[in-house]
C-alpha atoms as a PDB file:
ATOM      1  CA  UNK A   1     -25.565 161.542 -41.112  1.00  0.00           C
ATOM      2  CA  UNK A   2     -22.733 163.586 -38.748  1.00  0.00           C
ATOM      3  CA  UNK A   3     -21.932 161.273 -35.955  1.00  0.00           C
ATOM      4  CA  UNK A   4     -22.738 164.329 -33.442  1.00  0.00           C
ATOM      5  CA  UNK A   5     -26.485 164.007 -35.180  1.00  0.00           C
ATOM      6  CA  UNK A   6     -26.874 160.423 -34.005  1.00  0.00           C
ATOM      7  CA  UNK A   7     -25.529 160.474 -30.695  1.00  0.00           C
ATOM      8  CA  UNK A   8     -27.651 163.512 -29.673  1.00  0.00           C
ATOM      9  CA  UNK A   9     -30.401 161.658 -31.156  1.00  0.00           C
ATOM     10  CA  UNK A  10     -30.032 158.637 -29.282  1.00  0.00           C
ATOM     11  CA  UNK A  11     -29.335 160.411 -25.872  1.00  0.00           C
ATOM     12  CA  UNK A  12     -32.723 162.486 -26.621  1.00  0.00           C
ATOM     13  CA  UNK A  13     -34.661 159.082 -27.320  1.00  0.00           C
ATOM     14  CA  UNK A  14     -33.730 157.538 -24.379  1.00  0.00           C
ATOM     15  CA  UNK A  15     -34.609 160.707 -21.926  1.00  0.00           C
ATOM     16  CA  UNK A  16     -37.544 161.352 -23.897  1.00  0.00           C
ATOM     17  CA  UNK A  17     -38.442 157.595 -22.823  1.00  0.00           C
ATOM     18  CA  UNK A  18     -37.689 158.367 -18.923  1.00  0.00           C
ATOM     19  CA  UNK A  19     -40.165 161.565 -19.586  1.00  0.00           C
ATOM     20  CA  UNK A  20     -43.290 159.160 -20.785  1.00  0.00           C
ATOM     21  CA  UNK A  21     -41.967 156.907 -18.374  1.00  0.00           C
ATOM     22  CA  UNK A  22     -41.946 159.070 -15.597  1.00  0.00           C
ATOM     23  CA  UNK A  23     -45.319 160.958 -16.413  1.00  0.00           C
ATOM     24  CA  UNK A  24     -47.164 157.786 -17.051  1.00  0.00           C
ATOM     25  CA  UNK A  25     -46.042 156.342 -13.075  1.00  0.00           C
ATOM     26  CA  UNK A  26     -46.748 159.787 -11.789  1.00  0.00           C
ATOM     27  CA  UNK A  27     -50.354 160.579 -13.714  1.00  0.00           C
ATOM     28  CA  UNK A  28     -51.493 157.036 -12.490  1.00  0.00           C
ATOM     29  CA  UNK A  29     -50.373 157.688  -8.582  1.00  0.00           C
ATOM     30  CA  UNK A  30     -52.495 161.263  -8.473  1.00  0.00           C
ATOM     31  CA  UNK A  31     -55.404 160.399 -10.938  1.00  0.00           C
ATOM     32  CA  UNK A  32     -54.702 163.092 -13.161  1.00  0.00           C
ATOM     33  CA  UNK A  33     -53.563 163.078 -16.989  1.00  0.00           C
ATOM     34  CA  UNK A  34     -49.781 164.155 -16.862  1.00  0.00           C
ATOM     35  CA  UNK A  35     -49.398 165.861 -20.424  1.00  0.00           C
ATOM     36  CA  UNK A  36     -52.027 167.684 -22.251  1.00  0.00           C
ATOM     37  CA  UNK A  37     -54.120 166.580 -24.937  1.00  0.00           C
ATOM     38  CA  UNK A  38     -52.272 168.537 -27.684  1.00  0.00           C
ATOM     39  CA  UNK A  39     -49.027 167.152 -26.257  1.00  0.00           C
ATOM     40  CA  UNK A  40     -50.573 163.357 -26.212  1.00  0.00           C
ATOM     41  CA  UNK A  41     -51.833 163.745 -29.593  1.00  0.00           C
ATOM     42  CA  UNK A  42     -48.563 165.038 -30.803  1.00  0.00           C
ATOM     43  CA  UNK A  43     -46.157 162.643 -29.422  1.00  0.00           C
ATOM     44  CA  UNK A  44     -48.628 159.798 -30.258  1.00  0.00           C
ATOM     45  CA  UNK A  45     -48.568 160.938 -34.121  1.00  0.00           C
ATOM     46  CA  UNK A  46     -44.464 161.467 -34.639  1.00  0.00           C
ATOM     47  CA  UNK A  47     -43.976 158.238 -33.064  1.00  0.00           C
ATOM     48  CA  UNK A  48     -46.043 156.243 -34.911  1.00  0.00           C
ATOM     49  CA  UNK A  49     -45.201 157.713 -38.423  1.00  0.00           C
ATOM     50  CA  UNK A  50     -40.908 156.761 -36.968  1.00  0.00           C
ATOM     51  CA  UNK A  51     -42.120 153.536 -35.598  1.00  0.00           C
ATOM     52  CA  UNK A  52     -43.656 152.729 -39.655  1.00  0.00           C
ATOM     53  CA  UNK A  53     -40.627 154.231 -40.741  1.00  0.00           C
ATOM     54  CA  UNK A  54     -42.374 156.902 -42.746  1.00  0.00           C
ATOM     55  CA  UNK A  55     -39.438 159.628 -41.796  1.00  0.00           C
ATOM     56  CA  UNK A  56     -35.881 158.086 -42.039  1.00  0.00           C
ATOM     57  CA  UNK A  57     -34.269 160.579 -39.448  1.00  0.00           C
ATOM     58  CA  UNK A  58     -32.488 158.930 -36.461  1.00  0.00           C
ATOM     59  CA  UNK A  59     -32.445 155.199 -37.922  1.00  0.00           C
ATOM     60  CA  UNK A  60     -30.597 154.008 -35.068  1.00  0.00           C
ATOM     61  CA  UNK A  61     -33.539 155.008 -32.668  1.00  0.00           C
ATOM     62  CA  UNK A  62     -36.193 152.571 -34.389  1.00  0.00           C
ATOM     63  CA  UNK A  63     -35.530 150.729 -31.745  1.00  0.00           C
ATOM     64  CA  UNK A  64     -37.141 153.172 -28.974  1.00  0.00           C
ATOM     65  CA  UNK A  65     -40.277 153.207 -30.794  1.00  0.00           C
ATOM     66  CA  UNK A  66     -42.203 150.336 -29.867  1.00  0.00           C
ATOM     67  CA  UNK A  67     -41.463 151.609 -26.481  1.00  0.00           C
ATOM     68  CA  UNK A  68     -43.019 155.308 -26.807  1.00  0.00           C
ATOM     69  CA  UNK A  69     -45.671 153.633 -28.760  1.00  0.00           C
ATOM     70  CA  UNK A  70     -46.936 151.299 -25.995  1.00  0.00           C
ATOM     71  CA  UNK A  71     -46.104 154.126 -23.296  1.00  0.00           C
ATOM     72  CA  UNK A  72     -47.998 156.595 -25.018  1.00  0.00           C
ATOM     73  CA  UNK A  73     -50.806 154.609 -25.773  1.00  0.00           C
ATOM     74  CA  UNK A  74     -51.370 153.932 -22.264  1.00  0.00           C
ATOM     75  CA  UNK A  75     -51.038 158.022 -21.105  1.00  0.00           C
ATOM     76  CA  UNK A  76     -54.558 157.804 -23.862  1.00  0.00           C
ATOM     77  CA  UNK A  77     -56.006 155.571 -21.469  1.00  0.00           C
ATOM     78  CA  UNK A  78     -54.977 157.656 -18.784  1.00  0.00           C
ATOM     79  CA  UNK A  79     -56.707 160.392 -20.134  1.00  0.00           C
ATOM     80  CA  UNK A  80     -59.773 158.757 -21.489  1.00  0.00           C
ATOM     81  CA  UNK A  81     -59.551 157.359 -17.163  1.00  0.00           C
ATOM     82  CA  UNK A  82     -58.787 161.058 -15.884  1.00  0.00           C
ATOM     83  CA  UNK A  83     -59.297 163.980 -18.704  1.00  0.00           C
ATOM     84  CA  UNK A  84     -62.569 165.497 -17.901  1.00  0.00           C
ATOM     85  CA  UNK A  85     -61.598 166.191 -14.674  1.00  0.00           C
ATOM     86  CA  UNK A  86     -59.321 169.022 -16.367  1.00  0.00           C
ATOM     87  CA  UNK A  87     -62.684 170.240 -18.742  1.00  0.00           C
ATOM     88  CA  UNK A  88     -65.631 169.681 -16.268  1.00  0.00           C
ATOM     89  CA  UNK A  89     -68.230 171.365 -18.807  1.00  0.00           C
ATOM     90  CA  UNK A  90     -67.560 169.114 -21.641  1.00  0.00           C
ATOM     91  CA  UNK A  91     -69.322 165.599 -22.018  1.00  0.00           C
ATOM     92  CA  UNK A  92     -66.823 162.578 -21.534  1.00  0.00           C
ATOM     93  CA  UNK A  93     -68.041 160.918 -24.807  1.00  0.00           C
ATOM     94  CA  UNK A  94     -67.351 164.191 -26.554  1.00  0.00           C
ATOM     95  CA  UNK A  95     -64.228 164.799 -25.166  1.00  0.00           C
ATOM     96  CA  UNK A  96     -62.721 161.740 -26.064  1.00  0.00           C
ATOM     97  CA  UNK A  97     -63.952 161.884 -29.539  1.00  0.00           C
ATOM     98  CA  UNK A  98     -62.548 165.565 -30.370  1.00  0.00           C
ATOM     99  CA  UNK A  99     -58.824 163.715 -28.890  1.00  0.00           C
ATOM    100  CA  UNK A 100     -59.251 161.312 -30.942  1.00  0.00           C
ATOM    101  CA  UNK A 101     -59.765 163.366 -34.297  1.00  0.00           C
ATOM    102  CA  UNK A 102     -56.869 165.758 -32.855  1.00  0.00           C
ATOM    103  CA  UNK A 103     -54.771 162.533 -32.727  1.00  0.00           C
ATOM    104  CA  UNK A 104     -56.014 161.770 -36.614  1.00  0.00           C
ATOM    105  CA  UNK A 105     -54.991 165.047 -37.662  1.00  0.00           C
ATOM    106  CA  UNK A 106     -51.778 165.252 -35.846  1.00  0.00           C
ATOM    107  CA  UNK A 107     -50.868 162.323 -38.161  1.00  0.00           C
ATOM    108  CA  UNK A 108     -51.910 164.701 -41.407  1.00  0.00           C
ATOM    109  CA  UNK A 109     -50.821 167.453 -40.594  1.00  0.00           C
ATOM    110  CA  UNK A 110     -46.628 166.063 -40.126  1.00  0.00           C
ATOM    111  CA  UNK A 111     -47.717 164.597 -43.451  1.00  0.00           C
ATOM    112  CA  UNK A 112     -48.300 167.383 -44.912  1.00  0.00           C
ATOM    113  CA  UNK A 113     -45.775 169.957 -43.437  1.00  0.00           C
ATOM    114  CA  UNK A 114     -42.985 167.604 -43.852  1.00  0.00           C
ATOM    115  CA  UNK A 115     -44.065 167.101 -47.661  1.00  0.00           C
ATOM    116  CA  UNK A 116     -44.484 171.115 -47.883  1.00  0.00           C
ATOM    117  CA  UNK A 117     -40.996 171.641 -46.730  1.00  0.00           C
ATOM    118  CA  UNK A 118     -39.262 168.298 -47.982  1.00  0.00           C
ATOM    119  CA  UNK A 119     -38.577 167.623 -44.867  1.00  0.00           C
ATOM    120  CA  UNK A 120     -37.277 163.683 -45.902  1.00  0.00           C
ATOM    121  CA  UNK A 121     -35.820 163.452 -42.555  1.00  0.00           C
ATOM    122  CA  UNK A 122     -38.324 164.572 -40.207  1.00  0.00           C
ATOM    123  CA  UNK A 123     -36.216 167.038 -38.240  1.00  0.00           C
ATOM    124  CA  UNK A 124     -37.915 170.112 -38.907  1.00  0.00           C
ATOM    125  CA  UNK A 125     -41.264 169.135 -38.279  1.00  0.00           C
ATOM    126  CA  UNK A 126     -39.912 166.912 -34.851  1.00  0.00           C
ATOM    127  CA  UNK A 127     -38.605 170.576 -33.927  1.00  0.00           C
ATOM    128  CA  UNK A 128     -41.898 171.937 -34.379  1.00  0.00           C
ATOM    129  CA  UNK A 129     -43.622 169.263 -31.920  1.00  0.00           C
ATOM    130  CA  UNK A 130     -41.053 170.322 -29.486  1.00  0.00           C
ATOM    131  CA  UNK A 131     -40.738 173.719 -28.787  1.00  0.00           C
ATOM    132  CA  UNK A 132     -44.996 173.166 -28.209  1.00  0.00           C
ATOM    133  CA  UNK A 133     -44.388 170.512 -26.168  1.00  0.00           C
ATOM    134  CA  UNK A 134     -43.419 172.702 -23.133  1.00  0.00           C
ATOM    135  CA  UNK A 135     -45.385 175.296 -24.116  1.00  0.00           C
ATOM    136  CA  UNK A 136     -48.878 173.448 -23.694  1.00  0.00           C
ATOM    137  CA  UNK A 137     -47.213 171.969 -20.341  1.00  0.00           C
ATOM    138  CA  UNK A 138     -46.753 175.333 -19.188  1.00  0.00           C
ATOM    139  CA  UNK A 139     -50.846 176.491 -20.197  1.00  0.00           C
ATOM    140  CA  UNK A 140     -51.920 173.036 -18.561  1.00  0.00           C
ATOM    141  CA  UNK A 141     -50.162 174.011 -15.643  1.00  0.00           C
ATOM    142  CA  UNK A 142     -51.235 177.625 -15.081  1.00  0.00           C
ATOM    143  CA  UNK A 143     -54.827 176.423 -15.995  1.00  0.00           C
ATOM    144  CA  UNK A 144     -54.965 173.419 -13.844  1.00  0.00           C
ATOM    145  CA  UNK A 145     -53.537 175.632 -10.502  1.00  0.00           C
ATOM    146  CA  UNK A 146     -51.706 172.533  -9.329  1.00  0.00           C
ATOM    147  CA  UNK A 147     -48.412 170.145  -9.645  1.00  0.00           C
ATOM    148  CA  UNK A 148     -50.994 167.196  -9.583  1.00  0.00           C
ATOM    149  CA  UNK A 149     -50.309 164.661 -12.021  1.00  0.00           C
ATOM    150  CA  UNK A 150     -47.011 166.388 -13.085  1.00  0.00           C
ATOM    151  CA  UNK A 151     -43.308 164.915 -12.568  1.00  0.00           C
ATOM    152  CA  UNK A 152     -40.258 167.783 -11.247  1.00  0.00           C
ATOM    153  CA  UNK A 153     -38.041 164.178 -12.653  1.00  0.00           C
ATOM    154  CA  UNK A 154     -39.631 164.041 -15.468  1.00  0.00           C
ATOM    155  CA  UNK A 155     -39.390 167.875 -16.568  1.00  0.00           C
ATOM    156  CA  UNK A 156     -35.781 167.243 -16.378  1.00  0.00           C
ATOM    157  CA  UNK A 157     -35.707 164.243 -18.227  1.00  0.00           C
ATOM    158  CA  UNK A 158     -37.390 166.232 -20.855  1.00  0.00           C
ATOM    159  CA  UNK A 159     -35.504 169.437 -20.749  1.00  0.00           C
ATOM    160  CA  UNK A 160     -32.029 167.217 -21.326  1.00  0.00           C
ATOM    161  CA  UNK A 161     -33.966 165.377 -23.930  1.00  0.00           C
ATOM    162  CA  UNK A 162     -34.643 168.440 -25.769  1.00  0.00           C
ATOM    163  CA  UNK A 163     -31.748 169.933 -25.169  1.00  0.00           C
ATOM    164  CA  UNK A 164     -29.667 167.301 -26.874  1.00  0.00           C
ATOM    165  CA  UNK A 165     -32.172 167.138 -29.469  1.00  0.00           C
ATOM    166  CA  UNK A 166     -31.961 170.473 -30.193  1.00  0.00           C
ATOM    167  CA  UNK A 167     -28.471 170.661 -30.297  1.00  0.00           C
ATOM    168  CA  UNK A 168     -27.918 167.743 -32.968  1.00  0.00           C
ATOM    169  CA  UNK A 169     -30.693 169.386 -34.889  1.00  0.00           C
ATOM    170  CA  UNK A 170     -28.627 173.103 -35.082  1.00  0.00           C
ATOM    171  CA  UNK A 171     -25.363 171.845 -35.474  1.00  0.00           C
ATOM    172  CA  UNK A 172     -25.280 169.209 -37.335  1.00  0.00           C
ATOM    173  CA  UNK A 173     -28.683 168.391 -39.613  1.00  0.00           C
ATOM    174  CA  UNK A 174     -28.914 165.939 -41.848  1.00  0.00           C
ATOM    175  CA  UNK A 175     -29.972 168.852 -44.556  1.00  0.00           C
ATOM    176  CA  UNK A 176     -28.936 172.222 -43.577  1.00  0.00           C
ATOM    177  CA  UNK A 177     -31.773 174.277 -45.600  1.00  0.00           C
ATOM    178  CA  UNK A 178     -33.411 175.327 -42.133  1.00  0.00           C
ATOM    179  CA  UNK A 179     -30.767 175.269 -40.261  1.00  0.00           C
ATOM    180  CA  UNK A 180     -31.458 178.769 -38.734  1.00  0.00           C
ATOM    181  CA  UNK A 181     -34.782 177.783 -38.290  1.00  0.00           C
ATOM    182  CA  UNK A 182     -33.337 174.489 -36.410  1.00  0.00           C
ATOM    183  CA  UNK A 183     -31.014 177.209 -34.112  1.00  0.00           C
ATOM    184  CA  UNK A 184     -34.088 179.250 -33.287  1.00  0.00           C
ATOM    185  CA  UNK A 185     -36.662 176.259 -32.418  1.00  0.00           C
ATOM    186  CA  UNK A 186     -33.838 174.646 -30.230  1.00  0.00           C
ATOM    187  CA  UNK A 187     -33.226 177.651 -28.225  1.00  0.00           C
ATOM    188  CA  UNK A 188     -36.811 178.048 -27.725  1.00  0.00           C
ATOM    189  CA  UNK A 189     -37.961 174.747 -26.472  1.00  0.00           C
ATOM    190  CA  UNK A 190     -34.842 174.736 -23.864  1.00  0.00           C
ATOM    191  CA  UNK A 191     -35.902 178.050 -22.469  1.00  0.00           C
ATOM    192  CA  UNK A 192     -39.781 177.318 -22.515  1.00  0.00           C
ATOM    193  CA  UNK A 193     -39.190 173.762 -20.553  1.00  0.00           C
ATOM    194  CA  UNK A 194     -37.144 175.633 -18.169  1.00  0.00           C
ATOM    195  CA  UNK A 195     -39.886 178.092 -17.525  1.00  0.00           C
ATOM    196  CA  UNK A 196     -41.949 174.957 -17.389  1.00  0.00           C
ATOM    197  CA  UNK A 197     -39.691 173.083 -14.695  1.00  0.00           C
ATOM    198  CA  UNK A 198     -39.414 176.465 -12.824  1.00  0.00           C
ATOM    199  CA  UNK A 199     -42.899 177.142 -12.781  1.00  0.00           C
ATOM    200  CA  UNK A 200     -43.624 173.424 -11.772  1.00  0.00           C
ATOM    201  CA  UNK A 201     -41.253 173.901  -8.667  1.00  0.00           C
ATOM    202  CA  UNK A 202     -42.792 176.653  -7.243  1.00  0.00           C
ATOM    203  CA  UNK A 203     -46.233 174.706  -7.800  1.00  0.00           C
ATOM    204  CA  UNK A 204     -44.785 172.066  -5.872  1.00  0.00           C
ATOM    205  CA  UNK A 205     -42.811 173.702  -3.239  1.00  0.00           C
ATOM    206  CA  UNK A 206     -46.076 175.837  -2.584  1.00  0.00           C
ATOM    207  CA  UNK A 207     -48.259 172.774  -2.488  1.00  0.00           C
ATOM    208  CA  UNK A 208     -45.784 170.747   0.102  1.00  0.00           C
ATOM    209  CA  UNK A 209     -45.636 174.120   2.527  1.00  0.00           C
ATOM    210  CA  UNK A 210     -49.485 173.981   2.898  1.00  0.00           C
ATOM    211  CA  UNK A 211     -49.901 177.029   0.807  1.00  0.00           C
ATOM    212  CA  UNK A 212     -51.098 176.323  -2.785  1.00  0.00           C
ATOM    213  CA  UNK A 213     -50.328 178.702  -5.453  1.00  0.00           C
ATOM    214  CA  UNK A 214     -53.659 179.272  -7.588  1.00  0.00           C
ATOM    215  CA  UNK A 215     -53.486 182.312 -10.176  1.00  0.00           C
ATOM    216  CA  UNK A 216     -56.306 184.714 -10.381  1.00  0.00           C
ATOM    217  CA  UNK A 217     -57.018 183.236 -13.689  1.00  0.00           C
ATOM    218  CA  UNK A 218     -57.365 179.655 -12.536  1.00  0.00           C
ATOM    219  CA  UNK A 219     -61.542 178.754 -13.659  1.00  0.00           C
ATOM    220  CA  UNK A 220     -63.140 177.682 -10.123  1.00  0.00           C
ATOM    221  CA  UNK A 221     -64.229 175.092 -11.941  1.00  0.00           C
ATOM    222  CA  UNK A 222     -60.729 173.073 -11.860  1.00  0.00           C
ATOM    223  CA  UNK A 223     -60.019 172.088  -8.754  1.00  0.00           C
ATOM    224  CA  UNK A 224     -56.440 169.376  -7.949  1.00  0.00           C
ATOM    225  CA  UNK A 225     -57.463 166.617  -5.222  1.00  0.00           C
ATOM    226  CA  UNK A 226     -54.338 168.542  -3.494  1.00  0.00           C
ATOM    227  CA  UNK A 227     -56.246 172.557  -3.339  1.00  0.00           C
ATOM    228  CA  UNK A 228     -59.183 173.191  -2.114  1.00  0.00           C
ATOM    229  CA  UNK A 229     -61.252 175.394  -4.082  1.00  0.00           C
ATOM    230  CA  UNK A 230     -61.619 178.732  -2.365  1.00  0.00           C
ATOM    231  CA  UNK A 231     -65.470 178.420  -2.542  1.00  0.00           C
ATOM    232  CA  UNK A 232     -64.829 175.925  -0.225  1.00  0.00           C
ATOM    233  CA  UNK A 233     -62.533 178.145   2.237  1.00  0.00           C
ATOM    234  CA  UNK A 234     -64.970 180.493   2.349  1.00  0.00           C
ATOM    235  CA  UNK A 235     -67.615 178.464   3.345  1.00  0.00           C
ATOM    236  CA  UNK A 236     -65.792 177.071   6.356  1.00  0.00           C
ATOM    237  CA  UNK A 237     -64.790 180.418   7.292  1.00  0.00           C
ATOM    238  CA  UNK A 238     -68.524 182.124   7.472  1.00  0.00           C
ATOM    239  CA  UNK A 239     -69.305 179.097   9.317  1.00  0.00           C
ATOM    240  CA  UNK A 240     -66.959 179.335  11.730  1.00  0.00           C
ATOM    241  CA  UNK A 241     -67.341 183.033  12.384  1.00  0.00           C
ATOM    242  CA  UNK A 242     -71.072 182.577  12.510  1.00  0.00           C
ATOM    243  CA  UNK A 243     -70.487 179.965  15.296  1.00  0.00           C
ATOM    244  CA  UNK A 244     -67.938 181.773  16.862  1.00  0.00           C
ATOM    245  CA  UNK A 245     -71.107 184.514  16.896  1.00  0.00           C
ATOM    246  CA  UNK A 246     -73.458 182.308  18.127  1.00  0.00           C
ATOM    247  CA  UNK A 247     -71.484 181.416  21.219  1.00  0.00           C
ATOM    248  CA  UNK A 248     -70.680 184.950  22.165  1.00  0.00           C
ATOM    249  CA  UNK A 249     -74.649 186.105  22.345  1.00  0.00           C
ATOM    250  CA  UNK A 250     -75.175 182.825  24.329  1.00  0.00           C
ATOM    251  CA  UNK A 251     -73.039 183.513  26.846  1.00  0.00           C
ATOM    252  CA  UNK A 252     -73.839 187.367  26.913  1.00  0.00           C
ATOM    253  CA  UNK A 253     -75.817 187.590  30.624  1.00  0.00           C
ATOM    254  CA  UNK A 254     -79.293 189.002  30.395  1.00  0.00           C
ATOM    255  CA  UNK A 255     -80.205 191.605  32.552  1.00  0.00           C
ATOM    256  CA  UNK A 256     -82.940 192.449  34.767  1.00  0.00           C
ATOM    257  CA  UNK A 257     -85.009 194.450  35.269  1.00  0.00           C
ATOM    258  CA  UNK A 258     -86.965 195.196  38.354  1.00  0.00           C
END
């Protein structure tokens, strides 16, 4: 392997540890899950096919794995904690069963595209999990209406993760048969986690000036412990016009009439 391979390798691994890190601190202090499901199951199923060295890309990085393993692992029992507060209408028991069989599958389906494209090394199909990575962050963020349970840190940490990822991945592959493929996938996950750590900013910056942002498109149903839903504004402002109504015909002075 190119020596510019492993050391953007090992620089990815270890910001890609901060990310979990991060998200796992900051899910746990709001209550919400702080990657989606797709994401979980994703991350969950590359790691553990590296960690049982079933890919032998990035050798020198074995040594993160237990690491994400145990991190990720624990963002699972976040979600099993906090997830159905992100899909109200579905049971908790079912829920956690279709994650669980996404999680199963994750794990066949690397199996089988890496074996589809001889991908020996892994790097194609690791390219693949990353430019969705950001991607499904930015759809759980637009959906949810809320910076809850997301890190501004830890979008950086990933976006330099991905970044140097990216980069060994383009320039210098282990086997250059998709290396184009490799250019276009690494331009694409830096752009889409910088839409992502945009995005979350303004969510952020909105939430800490007292006005949340919430998209039109935002169900009613999903409401952050940090925005109230605007069911609930409305309610509190009939009910304070209707008092403020109530007050002005009580103090109007009846007249009379001789």
């Amino acid at each position: 392997m190119e020596p510019v391979f492993v050391v953007t390798g090992l620089v990815g691994f270890v910001f890609g540890l901060l990310w979990i890190v991060l998200s796992v601190v900051r899910g746990r202090r709001d209550g919400w899950v702080p990657l989606p499901p797709l994401v979980l199951c994703g991350i969950l199923a590359w790691d553990s096919l590296m960690l049982f060295g079933v890919t032998s890309a990035w050798t020198l990085t074995y040594a993160f794995e237990p690491f994400l393993v145990a991190f990720e692992v624990y963002l699972f029992r976040q979600f099993i904690r906090y997830g159905a507060k992100d899909y109200p209408g579905i049971p908790r028991r079912l829920l956690i069963a279709s994650v669980l069989a996404m999680a199963v599958l994750a794990v066949a389906a690397f199996q089988f595209v890496g074996r589809a494209l001889d991908d020996s090394h892994g790097v194609t199909t690791g390219m693949f999990l990353q430019a969705a990575t950001p991607a499904a962050c930015l759809s759980m963020l637009y959906r949810r209406g809320s910076a809850a349970g997301q890190s501004v840190p830890a979008a950086v940490c990933l976006l330099i993760a991905l970044a140097s990822l990216g980069t060994g991945a383009a320039v210098a592959p282990p086997d250059d048969r998709y290396q184009a493929l490799h250019v276009f996938l690494a331009v694409t996950q830096v752009l889409l986690q910088a839409c992502y750590l945009w995005a979350l900013t303004v969510y952020g910056r909105a939430e800490r000036e007292g006005r949340p942002y919430r998209p039109t498109a935002v169900s009613p149903a999903v409401t952050s412990p940090r925005v109230p839903s605007e069911a609930s504004e409305a309610s509190g402002k009939s009910k304070a016009s209707k008092t403020s109504k109530t007050s002005k015909t009580s103090e109007t002075p009846v007249e009379s009439h001789s």
